[in-house]
C-alpha atoms as a PDB file:
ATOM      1  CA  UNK A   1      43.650 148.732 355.564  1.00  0.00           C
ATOM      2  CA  UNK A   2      40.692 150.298 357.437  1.00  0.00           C
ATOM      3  CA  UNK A   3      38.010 152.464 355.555  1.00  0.00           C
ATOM      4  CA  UNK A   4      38.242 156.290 356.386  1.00  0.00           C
ATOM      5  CA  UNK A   5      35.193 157.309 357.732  1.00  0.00           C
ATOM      6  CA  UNK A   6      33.483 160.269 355.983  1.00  0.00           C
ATOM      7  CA  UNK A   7      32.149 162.897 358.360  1.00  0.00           C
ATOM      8  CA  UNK A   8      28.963 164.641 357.281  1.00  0.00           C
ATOM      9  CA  UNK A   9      29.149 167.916 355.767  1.00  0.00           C
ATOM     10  CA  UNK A  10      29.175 170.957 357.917  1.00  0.00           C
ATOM     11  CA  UNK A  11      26.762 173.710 356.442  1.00  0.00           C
ATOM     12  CA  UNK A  12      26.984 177.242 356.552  1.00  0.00           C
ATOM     13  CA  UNK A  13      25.059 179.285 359.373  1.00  0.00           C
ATOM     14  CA  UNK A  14      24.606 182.096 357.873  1.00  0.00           C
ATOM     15  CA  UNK A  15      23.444 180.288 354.462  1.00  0.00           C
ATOM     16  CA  UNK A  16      20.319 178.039 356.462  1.00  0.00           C
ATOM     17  CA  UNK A  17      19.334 181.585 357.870  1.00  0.00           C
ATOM     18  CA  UNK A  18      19.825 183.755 355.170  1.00  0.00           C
ATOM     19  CA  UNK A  19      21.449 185.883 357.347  1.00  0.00           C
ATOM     20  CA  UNK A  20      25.215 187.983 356.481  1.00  0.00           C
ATOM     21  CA  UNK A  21      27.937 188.262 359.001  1.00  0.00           C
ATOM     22  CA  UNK A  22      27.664 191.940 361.215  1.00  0.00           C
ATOM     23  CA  UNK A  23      29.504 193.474 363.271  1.00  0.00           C
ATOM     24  CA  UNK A  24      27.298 194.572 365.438  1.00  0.00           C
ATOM     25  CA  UNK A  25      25.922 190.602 366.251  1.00  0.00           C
ATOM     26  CA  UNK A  26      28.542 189.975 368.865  1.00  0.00           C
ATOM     27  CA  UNK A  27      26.336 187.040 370.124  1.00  0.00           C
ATOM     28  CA  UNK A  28      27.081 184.890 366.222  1.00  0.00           C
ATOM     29  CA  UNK A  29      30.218 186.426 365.733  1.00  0.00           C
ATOM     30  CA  UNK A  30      31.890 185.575 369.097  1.00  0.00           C
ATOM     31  CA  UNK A  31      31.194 182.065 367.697  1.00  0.00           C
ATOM     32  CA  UNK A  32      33.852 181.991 365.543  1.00  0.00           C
ATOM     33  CA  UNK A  33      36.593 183.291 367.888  1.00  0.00           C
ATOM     34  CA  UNK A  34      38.665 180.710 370.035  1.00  0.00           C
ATOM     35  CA  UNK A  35      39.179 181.478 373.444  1.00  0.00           C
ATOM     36  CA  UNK A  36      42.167 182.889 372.300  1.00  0.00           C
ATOM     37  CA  UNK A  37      40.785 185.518 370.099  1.00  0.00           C
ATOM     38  CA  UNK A  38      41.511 183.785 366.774  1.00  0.00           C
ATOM     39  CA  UNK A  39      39.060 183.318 364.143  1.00  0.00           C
ATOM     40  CA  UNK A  40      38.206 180.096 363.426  1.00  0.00           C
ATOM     41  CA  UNK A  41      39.067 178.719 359.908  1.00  0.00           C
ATOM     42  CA  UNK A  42      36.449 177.864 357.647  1.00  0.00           C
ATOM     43  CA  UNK A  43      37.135 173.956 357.543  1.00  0.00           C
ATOM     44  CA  UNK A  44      36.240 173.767 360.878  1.00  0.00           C
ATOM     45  CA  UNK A  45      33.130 176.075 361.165  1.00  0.00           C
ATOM     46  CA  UNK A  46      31.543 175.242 358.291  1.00  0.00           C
ATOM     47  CA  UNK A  47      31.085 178.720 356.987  1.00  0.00           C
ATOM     48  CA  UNK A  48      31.107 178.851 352.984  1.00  0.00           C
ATOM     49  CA  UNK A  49      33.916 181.372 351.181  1.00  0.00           C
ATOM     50  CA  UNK A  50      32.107 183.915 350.607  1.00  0.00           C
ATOM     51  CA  UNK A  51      30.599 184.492 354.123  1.00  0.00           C
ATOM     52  CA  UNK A  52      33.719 183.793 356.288  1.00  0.00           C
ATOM     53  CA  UNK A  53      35.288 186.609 354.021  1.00  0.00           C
ATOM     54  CA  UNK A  54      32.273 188.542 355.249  1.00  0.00           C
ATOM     55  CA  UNK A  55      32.518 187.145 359.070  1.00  0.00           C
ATOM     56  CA  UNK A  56      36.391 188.215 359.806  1.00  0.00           C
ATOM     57  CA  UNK A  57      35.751 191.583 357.695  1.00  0.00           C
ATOM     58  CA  UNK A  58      32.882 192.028 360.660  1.00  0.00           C
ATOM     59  CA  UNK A  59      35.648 190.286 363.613  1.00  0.00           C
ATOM     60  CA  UNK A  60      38.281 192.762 362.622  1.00  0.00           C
ATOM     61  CA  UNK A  61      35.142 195.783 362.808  1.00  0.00           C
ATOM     62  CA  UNK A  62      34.098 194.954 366.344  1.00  0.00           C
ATOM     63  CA  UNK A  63      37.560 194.332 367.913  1.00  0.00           C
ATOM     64  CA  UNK A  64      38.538 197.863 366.406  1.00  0.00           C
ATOM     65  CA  UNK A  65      35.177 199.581 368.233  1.00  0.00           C
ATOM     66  CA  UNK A  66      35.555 197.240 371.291  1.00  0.00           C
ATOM     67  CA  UNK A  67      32.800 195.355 370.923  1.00  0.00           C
ATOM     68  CA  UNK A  68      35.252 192.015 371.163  1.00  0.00           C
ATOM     69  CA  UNK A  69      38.194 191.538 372.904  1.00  0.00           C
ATOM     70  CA  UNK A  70      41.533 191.088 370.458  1.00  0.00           C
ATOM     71  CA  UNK A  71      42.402 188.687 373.322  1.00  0.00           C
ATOM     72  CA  UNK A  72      41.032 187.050 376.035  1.00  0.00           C
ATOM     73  CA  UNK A  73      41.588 188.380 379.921  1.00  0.00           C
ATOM     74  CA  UNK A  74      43.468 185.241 381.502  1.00  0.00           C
ATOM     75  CA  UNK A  75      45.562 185.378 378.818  1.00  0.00           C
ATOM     76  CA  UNK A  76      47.281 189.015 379.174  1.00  0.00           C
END
């Protein structure tokens, strides 16, 4: 059997920056939005509990006051 390969371990952002999730950073939030408008799951971003609680709390904030899209424009 081949050996599975252990990928290195993504860290948080917001943790190596000391910086918390806001909704009015629509340059790091849009980020963690597919092209789609879906928020990308933690396993794949890297983003610890805590602050991806934090980071779609501040998605949902800015799609409300239209600072993001809740989908993307070729897609309607």
């Amino acid at each position: 059997m081949a050996m599975a390969r252990r990928r290195a371990k993504k860290v948080c952002w917001f943790e190596q920056n000391k910086v918390e999730p806001d909704y009015k950073d629509i340059r790091i939030i849009s980020r963690y939005v597919t092209e789609r408008g879906k928020i990308v799951p933690r396993r794949l971003s890297g983003v610890t509990a805590k602050n991806q609680r934090k980071l779609a709390t501040a998605i949902k904030r800015a799609r409300h006051l239209g600072l993001l899209p809740f989908v993307s424009q070729n897609i309607k």
